[in-house]
C-alpha atoms as a PDB file:
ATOM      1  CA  UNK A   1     -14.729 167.347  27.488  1.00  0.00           C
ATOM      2  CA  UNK A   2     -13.997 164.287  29.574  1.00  0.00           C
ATOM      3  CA  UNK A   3     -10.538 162.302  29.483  1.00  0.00           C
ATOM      4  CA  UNK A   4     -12.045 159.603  27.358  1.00  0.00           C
ATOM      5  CA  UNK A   5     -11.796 162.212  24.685  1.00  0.00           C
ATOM      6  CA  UNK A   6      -9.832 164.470  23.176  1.00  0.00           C
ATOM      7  CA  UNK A   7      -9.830 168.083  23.107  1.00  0.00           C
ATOM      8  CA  UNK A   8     -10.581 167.843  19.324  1.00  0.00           C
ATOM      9  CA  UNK A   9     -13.057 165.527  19.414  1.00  0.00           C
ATOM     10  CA  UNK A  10     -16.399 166.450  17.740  1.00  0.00           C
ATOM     11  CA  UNK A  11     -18.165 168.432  20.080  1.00  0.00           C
ATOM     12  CA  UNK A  12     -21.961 168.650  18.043  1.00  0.00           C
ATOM     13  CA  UNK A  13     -23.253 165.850  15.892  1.00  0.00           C
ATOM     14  CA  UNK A  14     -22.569 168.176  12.536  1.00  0.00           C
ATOM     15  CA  UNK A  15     -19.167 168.419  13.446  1.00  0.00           C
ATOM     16  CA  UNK A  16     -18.751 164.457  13.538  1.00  0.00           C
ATOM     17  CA  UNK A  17     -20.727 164.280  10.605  1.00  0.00           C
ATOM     18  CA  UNK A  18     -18.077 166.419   8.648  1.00  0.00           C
ATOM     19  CA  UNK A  19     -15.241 164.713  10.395  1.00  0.00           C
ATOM     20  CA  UNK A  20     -16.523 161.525   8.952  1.00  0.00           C
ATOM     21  CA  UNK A  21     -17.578 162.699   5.650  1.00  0.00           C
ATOM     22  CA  UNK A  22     -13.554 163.668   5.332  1.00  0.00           C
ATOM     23  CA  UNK A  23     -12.567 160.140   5.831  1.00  0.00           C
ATOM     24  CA  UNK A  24     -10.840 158.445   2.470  1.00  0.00           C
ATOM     25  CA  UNK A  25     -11.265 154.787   2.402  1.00  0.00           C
ATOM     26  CA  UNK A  26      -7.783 154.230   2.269  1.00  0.00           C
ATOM     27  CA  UNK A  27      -7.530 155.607   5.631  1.00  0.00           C
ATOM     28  CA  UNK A  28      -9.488 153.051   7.366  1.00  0.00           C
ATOM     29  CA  UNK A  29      -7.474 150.812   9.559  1.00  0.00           C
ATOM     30  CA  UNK A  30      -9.526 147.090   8.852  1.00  0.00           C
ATOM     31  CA  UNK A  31      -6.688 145.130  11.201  1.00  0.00           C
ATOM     32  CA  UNK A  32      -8.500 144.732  13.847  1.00  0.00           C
ATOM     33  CA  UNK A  33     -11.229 142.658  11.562  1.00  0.00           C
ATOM     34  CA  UNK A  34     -10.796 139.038  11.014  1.00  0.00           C
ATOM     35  CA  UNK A  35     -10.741 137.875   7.726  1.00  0.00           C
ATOM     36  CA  UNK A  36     -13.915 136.291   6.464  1.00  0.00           C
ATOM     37  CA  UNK A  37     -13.613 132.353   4.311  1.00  0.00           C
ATOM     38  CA  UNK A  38     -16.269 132.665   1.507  1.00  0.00           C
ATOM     39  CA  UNK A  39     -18.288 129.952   3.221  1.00  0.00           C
ATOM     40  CA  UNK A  40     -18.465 132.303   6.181  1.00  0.00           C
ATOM     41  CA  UNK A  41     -19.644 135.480   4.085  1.00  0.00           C
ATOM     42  CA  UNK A  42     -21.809 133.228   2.161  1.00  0.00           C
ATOM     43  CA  UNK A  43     -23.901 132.715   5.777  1.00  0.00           C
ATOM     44  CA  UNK A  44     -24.577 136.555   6.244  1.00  0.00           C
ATOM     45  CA  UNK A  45     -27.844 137.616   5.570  1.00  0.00           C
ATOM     46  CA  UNK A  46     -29.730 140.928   5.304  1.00  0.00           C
ATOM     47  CA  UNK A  47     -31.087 142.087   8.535  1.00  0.00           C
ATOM     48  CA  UNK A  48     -33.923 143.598   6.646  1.00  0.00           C
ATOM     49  CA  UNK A  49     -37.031 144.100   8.603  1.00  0.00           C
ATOM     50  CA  UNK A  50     -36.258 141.421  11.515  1.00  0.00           C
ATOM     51  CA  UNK A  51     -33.962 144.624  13.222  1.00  0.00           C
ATOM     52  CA  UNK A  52     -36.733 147.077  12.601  1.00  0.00           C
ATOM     53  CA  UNK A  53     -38.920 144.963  14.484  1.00  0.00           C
ATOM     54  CA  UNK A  54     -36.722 144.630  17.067  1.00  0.00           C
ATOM     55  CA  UNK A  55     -36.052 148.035  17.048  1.00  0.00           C
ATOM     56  CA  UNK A  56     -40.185 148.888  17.531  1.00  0.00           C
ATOM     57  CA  UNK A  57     -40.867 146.427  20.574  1.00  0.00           C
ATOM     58  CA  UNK A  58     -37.613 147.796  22.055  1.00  0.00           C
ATOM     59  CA  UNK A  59     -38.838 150.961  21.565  1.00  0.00           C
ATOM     60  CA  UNK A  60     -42.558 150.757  22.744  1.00  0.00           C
ATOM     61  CA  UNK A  61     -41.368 148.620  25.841  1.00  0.00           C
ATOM     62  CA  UNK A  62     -38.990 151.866  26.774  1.00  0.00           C
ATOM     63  CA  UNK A  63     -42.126 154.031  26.696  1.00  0.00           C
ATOM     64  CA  UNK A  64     -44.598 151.408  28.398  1.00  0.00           C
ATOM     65  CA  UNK A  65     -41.542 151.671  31.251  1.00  0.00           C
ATOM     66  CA  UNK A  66     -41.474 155.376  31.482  1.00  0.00           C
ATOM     67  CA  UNK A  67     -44.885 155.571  31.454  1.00  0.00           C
ATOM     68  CA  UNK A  68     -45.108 153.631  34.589  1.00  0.00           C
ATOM     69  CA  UNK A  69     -42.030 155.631  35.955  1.00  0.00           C
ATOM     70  CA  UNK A  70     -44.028 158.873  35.585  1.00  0.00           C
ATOM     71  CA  UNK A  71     -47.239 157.030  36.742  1.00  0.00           C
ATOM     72  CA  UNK A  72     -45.241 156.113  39.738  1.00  0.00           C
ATOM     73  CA  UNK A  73     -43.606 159.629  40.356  1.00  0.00           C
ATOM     74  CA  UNK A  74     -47.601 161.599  40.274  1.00  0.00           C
ATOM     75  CA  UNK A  75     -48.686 158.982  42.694  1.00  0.00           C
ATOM     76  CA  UNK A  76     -46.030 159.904  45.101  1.00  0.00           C
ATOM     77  CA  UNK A  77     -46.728 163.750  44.271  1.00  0.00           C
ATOM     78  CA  UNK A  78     -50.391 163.226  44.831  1.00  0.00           C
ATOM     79  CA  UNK A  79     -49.647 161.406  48.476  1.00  0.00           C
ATOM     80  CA  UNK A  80     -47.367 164.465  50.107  1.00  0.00           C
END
């Protein structure tokens, strides 16, 4: 692997899976987090469908651009 990661790193996305899965809650180091007021929480709301949404458009405007890519690329086959 890289040196961003090491050796045992999960190498396959089962692997990870089971790393994860072995995980206690108790093991979780939440420092890093800032602690939320309760006026704070109270302004969270479910993301619900807005992300899925999001998620679509992103998603069809990805294949509109490799469609033009590969439009693009038999042009330039087509011309040589």
């Amino acid at each position: 692997m890289s040196v961003v990661y090491p050796d045992d790193y999960p190498k396959t996305r089962k692997e990870a899976l089971r790393a994860l899965a072995s995980v206690r809650d108790e093991d979780i180091d939440y420092s890093d987090i800032p602690e939320q007021t309760d006026e704070e929480l109270a302004m969270f709301r479910p993301v619900g469908d807005r992300f899925i949404k999001k998620a679509q458009r992103n998603l069809a405007y990805l294949n509109m651009l490799i469609r033009e890519h590969e439009e693009r690329l038999a042009e330039k086959a087509n011309t040589h």
